[in-house]
C-alpha atoms as a PDB file:
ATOM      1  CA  UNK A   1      -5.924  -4.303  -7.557  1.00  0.00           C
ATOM      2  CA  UNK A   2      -7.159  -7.428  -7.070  1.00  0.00           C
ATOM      3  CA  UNK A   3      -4.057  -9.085  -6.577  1.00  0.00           C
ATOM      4  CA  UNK A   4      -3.157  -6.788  -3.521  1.00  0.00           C
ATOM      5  CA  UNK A   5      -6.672  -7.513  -2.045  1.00  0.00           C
ATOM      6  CA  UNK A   6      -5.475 -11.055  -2.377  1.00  0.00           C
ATOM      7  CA  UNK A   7      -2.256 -10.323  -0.884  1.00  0.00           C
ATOM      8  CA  UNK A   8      -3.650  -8.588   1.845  1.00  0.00           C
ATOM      9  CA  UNK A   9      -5.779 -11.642   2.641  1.00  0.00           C
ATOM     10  CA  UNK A  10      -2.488 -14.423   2.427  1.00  0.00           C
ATOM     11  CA  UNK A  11      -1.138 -12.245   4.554  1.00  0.00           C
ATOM     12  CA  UNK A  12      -3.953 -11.556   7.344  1.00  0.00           C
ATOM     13  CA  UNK A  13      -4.438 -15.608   7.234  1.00  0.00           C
ATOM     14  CA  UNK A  14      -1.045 -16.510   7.658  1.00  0.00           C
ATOM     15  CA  UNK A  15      -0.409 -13.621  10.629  1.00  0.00           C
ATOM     16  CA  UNK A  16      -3.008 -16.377  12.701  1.00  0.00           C
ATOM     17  CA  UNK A  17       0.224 -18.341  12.708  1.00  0.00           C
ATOM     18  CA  UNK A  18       2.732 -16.756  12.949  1.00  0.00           C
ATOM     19  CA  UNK A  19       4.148 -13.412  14.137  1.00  0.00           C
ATOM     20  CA  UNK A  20       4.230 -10.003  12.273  1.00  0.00           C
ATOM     21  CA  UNK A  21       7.887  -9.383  12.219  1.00  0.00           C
ATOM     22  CA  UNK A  22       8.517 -13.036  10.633  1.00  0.00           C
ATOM     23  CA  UNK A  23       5.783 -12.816   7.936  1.00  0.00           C
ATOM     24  CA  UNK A  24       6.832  -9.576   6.935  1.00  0.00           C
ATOM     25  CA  UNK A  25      10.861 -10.837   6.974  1.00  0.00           C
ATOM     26  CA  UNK A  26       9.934 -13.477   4.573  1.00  0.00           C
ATOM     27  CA  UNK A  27       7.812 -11.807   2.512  1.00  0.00           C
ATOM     28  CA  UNK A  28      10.132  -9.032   1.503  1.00  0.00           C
ATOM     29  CA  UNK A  29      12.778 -12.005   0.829  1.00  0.00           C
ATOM     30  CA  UNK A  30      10.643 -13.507  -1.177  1.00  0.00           C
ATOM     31  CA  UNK A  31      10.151 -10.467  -3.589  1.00  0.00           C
ATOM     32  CA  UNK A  32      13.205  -8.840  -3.062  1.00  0.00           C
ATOM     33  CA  UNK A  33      14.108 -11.909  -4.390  1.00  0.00           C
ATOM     34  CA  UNK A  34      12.028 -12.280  -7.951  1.00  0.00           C
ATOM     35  CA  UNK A  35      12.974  -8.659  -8.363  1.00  0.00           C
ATOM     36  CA  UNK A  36      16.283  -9.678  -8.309  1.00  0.00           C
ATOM     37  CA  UNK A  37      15.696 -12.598 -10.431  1.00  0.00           C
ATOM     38  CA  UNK A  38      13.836  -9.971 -13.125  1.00  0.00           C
ATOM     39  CA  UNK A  39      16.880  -7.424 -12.631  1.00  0.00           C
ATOM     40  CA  UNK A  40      19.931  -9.847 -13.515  1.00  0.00           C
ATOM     41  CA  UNK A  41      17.964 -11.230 -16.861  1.00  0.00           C
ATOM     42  CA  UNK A  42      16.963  -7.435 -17.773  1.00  0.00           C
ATOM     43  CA  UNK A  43      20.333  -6.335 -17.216  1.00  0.00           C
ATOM     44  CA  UNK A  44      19.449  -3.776 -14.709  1.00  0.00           C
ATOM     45  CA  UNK A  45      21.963  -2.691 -11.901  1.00  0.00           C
ATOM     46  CA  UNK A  46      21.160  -2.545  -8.783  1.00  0.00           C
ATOM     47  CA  UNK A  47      23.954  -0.712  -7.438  1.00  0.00           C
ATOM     48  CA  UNK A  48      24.710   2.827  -8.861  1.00  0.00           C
ATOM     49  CA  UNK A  49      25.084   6.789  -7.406  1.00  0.00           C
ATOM     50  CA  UNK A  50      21.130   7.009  -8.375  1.00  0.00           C
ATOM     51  CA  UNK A  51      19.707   4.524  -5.629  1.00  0.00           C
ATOM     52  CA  UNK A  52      21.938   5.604  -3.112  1.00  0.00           C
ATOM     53  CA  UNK A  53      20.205   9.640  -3.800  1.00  0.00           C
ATOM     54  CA  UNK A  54      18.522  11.601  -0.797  1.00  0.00           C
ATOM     55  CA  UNK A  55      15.351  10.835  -2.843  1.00  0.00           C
ATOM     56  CA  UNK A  56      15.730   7.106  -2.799  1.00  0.00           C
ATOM     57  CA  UNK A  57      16.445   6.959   1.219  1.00  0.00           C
ATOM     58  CA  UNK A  58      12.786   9.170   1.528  1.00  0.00           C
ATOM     59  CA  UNK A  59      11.198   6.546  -0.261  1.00  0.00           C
ATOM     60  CA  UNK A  60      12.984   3.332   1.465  1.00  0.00           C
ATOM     61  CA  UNK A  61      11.558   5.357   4.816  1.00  0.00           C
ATOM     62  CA  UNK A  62       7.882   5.897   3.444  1.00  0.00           C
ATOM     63  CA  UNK A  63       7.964   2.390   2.122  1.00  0.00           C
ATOM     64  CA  UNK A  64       9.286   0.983   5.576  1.00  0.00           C
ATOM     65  CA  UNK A  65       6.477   2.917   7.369  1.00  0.00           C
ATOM     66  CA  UNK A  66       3.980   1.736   4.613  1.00  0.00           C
ATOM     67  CA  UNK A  67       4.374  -1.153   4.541  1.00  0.00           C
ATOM     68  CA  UNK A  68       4.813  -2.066   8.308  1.00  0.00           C
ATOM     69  CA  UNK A  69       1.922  -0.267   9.476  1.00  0.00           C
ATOM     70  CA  UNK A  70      -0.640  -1.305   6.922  1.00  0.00           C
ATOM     71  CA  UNK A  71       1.114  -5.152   7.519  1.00  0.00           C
ATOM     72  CA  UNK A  72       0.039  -4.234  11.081  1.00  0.00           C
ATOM     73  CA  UNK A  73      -3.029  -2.860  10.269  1.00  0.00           C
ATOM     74  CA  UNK A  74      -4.697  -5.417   8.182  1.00  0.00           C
ATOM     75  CA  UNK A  75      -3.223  -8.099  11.036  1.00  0.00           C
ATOM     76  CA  UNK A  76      -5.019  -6.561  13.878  1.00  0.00           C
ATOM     77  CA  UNK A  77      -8.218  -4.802  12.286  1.00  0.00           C
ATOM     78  CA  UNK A  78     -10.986  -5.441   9.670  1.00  0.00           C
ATOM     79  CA  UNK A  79      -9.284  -6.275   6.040  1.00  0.00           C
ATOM     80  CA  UNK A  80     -12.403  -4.202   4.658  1.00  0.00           C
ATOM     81  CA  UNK A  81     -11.467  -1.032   7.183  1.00  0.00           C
ATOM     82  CA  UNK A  82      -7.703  -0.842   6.107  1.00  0.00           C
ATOM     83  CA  UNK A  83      -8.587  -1.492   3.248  1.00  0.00           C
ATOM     84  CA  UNK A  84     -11.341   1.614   2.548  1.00  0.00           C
ATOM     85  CA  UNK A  85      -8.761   3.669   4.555  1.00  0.00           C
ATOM     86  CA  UNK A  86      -6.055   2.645   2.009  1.00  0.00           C
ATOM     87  CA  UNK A  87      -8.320   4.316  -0.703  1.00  0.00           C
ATOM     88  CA  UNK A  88      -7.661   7.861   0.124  1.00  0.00           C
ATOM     89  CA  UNK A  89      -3.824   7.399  -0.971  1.00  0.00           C
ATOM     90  CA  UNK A  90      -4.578   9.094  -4.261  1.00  0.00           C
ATOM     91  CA  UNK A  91      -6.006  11.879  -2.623  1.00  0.00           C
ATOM     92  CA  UNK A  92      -3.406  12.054  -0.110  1.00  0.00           C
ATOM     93  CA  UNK A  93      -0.527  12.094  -3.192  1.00  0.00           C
ATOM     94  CA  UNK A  94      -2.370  15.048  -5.170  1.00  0.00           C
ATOM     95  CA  UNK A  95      -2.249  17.292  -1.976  1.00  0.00           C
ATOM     96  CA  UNK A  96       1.243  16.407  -0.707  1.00  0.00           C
ATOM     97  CA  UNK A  97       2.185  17.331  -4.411  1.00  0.00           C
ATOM     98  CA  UNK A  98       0.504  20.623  -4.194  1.00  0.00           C
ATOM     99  CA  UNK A  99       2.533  21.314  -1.363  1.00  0.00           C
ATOM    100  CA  UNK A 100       5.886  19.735  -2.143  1.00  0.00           C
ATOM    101  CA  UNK A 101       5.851  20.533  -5.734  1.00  0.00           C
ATOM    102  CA  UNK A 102       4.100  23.358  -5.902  1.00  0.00           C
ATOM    103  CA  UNK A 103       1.540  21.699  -8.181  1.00  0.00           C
ATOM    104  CA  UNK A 104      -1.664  23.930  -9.272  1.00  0.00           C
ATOM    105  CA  UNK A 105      -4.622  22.784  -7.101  1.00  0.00           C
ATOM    106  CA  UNK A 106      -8.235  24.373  -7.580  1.00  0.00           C
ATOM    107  CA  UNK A 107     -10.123  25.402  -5.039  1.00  0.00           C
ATOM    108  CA  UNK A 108     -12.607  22.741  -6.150  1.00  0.00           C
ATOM    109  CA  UNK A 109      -9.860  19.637  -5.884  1.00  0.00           C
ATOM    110  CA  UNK A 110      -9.113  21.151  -2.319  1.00  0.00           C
ATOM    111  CA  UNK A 111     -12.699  20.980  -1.539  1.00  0.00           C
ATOM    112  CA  UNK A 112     -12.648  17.277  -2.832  1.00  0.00           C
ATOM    113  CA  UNK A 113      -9.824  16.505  -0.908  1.00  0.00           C
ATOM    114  CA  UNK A 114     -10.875  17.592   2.307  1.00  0.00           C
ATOM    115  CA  UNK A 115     -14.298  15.774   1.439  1.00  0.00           C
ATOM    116  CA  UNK A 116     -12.239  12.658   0.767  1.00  0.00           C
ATOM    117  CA  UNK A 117     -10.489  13.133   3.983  1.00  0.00           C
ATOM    118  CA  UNK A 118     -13.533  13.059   5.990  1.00  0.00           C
ATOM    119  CA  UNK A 119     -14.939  10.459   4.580  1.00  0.00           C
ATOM    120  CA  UNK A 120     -11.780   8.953   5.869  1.00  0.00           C
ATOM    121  CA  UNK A 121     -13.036  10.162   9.352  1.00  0.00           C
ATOM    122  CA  UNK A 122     -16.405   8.055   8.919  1.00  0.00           C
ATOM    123  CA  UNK A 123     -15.110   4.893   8.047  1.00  0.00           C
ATOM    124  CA  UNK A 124     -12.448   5.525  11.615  1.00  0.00           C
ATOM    125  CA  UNK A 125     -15.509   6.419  13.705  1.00  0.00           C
ATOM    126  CA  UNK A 126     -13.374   7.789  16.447  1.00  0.00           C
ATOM    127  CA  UNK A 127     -15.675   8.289  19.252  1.00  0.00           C
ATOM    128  CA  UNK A 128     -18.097   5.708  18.637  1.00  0.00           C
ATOM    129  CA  UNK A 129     -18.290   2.278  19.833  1.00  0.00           C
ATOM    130  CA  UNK A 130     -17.333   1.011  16.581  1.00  0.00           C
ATOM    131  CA  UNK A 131     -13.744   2.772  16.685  1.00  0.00           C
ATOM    132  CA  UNK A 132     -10.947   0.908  17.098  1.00  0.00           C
ATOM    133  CA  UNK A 133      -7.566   2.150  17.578  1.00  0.00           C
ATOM    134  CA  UNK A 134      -5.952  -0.186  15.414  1.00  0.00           C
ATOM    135  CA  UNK A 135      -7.336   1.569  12.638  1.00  0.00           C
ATOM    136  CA  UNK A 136      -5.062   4.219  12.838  1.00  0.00           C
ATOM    137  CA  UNK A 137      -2.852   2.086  11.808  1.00  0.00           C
ATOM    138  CA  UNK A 138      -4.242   1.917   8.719  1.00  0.00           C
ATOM    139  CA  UNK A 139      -3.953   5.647   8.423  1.00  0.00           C
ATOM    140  CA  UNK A 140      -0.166   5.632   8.988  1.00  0.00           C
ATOM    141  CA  UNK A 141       0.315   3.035   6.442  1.00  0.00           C
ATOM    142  CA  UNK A 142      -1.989   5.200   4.018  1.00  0.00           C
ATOM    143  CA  UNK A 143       0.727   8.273   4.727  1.00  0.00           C
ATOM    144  CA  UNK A 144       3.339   5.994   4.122  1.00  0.00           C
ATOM    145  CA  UNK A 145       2.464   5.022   1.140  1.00  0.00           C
ATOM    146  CA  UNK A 146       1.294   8.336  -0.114  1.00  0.00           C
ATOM    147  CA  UNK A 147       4.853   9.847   0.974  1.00  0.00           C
ATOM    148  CA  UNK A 148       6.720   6.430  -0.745  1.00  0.00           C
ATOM    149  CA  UNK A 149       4.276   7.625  -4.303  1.00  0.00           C
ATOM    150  CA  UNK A 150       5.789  11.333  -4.384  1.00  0.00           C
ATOM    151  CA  UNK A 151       9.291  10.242  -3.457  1.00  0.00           C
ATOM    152  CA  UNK A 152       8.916   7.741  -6.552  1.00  0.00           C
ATOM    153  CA  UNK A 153       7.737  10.253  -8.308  1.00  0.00           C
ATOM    154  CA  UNK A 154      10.686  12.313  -7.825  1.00  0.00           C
ATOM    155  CA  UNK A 155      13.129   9.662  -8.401  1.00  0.00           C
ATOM    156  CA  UNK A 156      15.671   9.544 -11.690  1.00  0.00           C
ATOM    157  CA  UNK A 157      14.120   8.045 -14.504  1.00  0.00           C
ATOM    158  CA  UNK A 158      17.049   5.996 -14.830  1.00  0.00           C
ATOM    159  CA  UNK A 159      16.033   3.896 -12.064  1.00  0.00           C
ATOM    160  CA  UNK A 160      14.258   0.954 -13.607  1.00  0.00           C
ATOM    161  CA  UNK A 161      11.218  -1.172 -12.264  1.00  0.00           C
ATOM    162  CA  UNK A 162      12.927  -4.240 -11.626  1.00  0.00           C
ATOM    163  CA  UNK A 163      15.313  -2.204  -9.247  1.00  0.00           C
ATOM    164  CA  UNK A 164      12.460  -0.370  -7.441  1.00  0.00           C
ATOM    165  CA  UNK A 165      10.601  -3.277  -6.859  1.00  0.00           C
ATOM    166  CA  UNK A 166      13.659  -4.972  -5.065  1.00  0.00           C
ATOM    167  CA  UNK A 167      14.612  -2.013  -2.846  1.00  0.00           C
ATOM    168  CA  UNK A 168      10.675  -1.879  -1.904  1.00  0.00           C
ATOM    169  CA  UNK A 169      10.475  -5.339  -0.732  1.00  0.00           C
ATOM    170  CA  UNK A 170      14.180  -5.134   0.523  1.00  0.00           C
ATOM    171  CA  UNK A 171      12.983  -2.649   3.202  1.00  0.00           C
ATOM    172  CA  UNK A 172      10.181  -5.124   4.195  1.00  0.00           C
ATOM    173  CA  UNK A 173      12.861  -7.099   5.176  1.00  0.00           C
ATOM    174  CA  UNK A 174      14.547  -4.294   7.426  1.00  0.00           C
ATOM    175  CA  UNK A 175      10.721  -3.490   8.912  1.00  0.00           C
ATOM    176  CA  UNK A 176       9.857  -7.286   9.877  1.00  0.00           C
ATOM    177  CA  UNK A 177      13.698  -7.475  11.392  1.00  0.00           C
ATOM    178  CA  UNK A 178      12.948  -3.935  13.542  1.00  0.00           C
ATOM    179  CA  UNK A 179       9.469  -4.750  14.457  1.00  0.00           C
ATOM    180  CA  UNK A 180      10.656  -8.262  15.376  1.00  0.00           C
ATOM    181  CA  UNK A 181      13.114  -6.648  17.827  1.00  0.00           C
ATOM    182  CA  UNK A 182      10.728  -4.783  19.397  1.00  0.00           C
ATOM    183  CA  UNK A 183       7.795  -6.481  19.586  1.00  0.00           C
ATOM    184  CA  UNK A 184      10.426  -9.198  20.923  1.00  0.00           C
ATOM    185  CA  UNK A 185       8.388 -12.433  19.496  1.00  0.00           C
ATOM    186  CA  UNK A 186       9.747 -15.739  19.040  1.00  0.00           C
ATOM    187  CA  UNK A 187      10.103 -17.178  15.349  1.00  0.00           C
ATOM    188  CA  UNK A 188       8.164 -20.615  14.755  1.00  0.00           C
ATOM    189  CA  UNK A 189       8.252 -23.490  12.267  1.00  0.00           C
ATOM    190  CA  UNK A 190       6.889 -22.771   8.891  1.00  0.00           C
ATOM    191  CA  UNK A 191       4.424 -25.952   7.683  1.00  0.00           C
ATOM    192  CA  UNK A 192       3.562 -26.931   4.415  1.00  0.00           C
ATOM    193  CA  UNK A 193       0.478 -24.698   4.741  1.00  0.00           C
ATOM    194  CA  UNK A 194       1.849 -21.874   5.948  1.00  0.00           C
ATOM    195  CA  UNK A 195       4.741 -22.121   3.139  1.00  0.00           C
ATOM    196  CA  UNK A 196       1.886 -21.786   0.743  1.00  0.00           C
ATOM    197  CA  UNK A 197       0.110 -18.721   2.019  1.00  0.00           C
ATOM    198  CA  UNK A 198       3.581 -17.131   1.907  1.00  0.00           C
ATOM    199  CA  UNK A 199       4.679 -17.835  -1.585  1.00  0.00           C
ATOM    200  CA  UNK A 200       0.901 -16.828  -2.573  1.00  0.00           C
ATOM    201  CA  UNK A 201       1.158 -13.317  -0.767  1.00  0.00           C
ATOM    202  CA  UNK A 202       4.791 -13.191  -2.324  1.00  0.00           C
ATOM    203  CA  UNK A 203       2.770 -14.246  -5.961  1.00  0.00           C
ATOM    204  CA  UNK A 204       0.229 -12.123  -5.727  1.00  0.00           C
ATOM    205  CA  UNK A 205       2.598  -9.114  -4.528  1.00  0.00           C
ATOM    206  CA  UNK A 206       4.944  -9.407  -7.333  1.00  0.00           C
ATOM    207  CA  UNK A 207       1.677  -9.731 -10.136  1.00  0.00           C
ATOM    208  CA  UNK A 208       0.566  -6.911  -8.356  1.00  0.00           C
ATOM    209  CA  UNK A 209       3.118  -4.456  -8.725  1.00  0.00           C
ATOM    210  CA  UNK A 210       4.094  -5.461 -11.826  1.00  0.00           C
ATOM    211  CA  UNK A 211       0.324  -4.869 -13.266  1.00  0.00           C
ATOM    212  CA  UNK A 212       0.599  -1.311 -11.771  1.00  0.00           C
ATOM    213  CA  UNK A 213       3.672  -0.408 -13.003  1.00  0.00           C
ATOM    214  CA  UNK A 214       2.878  -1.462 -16.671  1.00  0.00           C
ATOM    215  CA  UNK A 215      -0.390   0.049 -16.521  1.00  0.00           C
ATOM    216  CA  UNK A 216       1.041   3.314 -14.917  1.00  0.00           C
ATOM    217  CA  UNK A 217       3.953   3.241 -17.917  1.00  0.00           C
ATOM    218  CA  UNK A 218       1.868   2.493 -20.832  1.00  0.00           C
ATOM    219  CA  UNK A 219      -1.939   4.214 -20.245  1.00  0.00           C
ATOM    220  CA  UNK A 220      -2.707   7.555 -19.281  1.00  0.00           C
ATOM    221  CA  UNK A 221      -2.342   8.045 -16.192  1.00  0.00           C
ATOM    222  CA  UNK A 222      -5.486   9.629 -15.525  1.00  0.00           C
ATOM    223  CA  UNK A 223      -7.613   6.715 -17.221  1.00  0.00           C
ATOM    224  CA  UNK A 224      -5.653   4.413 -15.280  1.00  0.00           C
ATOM    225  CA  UNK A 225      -5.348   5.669 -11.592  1.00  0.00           C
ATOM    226  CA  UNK A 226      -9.495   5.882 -11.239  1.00  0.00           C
ATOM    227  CA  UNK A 227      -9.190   2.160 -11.274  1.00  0.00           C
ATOM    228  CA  UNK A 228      -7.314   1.669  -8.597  1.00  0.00           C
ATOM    229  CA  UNK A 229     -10.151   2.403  -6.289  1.00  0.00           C
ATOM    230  CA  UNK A 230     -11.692  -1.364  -7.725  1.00  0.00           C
ATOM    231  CA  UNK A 231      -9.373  -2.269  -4.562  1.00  0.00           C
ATOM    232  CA  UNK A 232     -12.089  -1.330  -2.097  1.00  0.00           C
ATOM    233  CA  UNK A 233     -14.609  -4.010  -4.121  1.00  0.00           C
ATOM    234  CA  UNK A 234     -12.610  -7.162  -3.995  1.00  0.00           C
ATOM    235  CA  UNK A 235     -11.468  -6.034  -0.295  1.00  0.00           C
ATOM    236  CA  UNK A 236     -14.655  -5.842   1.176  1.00  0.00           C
ATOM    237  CA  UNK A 237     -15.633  -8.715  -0.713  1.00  0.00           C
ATOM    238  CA  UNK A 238     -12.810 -10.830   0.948  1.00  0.00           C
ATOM    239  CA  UNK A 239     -13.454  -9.279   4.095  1.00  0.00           C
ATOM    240  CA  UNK A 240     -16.756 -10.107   4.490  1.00  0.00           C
ATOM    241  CA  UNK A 241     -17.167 -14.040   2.767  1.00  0.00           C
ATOM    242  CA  UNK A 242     -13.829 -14.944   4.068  1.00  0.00           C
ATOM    243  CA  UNK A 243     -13.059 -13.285   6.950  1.00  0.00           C
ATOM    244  CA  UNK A 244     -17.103 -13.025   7.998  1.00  0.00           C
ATOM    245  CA  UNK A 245     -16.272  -8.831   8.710  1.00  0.00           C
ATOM    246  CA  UNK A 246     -19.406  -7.040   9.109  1.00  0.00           C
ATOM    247  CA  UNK A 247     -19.777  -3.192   6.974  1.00  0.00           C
ATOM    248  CA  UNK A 248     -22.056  -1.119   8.042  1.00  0.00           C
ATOM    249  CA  UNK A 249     -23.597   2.041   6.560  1.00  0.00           C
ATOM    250  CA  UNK A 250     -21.122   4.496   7.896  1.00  0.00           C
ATOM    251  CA  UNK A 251     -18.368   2.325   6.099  1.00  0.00           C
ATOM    252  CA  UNK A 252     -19.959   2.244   2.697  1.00  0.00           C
ATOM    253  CA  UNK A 253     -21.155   6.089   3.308  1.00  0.00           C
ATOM    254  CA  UNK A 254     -17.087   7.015   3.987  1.00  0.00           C
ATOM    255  CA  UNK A 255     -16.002   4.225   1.208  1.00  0.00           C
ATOM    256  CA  UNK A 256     -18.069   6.128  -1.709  1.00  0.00           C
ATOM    257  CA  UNK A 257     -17.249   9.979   0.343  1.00  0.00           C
ATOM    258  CA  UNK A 258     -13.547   8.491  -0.244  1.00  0.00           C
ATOM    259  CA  UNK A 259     -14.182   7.356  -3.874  1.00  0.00           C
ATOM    260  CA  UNK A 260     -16.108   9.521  -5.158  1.00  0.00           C
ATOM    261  CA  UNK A 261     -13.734  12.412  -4.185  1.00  0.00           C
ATOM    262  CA  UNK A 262     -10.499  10.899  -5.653  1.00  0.00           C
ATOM    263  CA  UNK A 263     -11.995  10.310  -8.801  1.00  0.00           C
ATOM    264  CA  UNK A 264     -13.165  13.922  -9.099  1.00  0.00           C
ATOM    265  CA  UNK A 265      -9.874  14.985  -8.341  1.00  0.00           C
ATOM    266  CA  UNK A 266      -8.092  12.777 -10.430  1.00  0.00           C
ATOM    267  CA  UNK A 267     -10.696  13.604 -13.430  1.00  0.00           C
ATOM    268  CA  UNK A 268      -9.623  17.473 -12.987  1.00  0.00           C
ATOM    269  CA  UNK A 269      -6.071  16.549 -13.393  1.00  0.00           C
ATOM    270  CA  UNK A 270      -2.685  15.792 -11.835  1.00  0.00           C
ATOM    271  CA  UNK A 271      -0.358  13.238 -12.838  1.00  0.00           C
ATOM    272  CA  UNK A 272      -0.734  10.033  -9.691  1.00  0.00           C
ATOM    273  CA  UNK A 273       1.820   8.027  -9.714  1.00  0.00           C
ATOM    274  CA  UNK A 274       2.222   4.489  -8.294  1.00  0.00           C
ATOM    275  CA  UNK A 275       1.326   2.572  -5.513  1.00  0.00           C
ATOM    276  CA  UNK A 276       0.411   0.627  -3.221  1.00  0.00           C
END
């Protein structure tokens, strides 16, 4: 977790400099990339009948739409906003697999979802002054990435982690190359420092996933998902010493609303699975 708070924060620096579309071009190179890398030592393939499964093309689309609008998100609003909005993914994944997988789901989780939901709705503050549209961009990524979790989940088990992770950053690429085309900006040079914010978002991104995937594999799921809310802490941290964002009480009121609820509903059960 705190290497994607960290990656979130290459990323919002570097977007001063240069546009969305290129950032997030080079940044799913660069992973696709050391996925590949990891893939041809493991002796993984990345072509077979599995990735090419109705399953896998749900999850390349959730991904794209993940990944794109949080990219956006984090670029044009407060890291610690998309960030708390980003939190109610788990909550998000345990209702869409009520629905889609017919799951068993209390009445007391669906009370803590909807509670986690509206605490969602205090950190947006839609009809306030402190509202801003862009957060809903946050909330589009958060879908994303709650739809790319159950499509994951629902994937063959022969489909390895080295192959996932370079068919996740792989449709990065195909997101920075559409959004480049239609938010029609020009490319610039990439400088020394700008190289290096890159490669550390594409560091810290790699880490990142790998962590979570080895964690997810090898713990129990439900002593390891709970953690994944520790995201919001070095987010807000970041977004307030190094990006000088200001959170106010009706972001740490939603923040713990959001919290608090996923780890009640995670402590009652489900299986979570990965992400972002």
């Amino acid at each position: 977790m705190a290497a994607f708070a960290m990656e979130d924060a290459f990323i919002k620096r570097v977007s001063e400099f240069m546009p969305t579309g290129q950032i997030l071009m080079i940044f799913g190179l660069g992973g696709a990339s050391v996925f590949l890398v990891i893939a041809l030592i493991k002796g993984d393939h990345l072509f077979n009948s599995a990735v090419l499964s109705s399953t896998m093309i749900v999850r390349a689309i959730c991904e794209l739409i993940g990944r794109l609008f949080y990219v956006l998100a984090i670029t044009l609003a407060p890291l610690s906003s998309a960030t708390a909005i980003l939190q109610a993914t788990p909550i998000v994944v345990v209702a869409g697999a009520a629905i889609l997988f017919g799951e068993k789901v209390g009445i007391r989780r669906w009370f803590a979802i909807f509670c986690g939901l509206f605490g969602v709705l205090i950190v947006l503050q839609p009809g306030t002054d402190g509202f801003t549209f862009f957060s809903f961009l946050a909330v589009l990524g958060m879908l994303g990435f709650a739809g790319r979790d159950l499509a994951t989940r629902a994937c063959s088990m022969s489909i390895r982690t080295s192959v996932l992770g370079f068919y996740g950053f792989a449709t990065v690429v195909v997101a920075g190359m559409g959004y480049s085309f239609w938010d029609e900006s020009r490319m610039v040079s990439i400088n020394d420092n700008n190289l290096v914010m890159l490669a550390g978002a594409v560091a810290a991104g790699v880490v990142a996933y790998m962590s979570l995937m080895m964690a997810m594999r090898t713990g129990e799921v439900s002593a390891v998902t709970p953690f994944r809310y520790s995201r919001l802490l070095f987010g807000l941290t970041i977004g307030v010493f190094i990006f000088e964002e200001t959170v106010n009480a009706n972001m740490l009121i939603g923040c713990s609303l959001v919290v608090i609820s996923g780890v009640y509903v995670l402590h009652q059960g489900g299986r979570i699975t990965i992400g972002k």
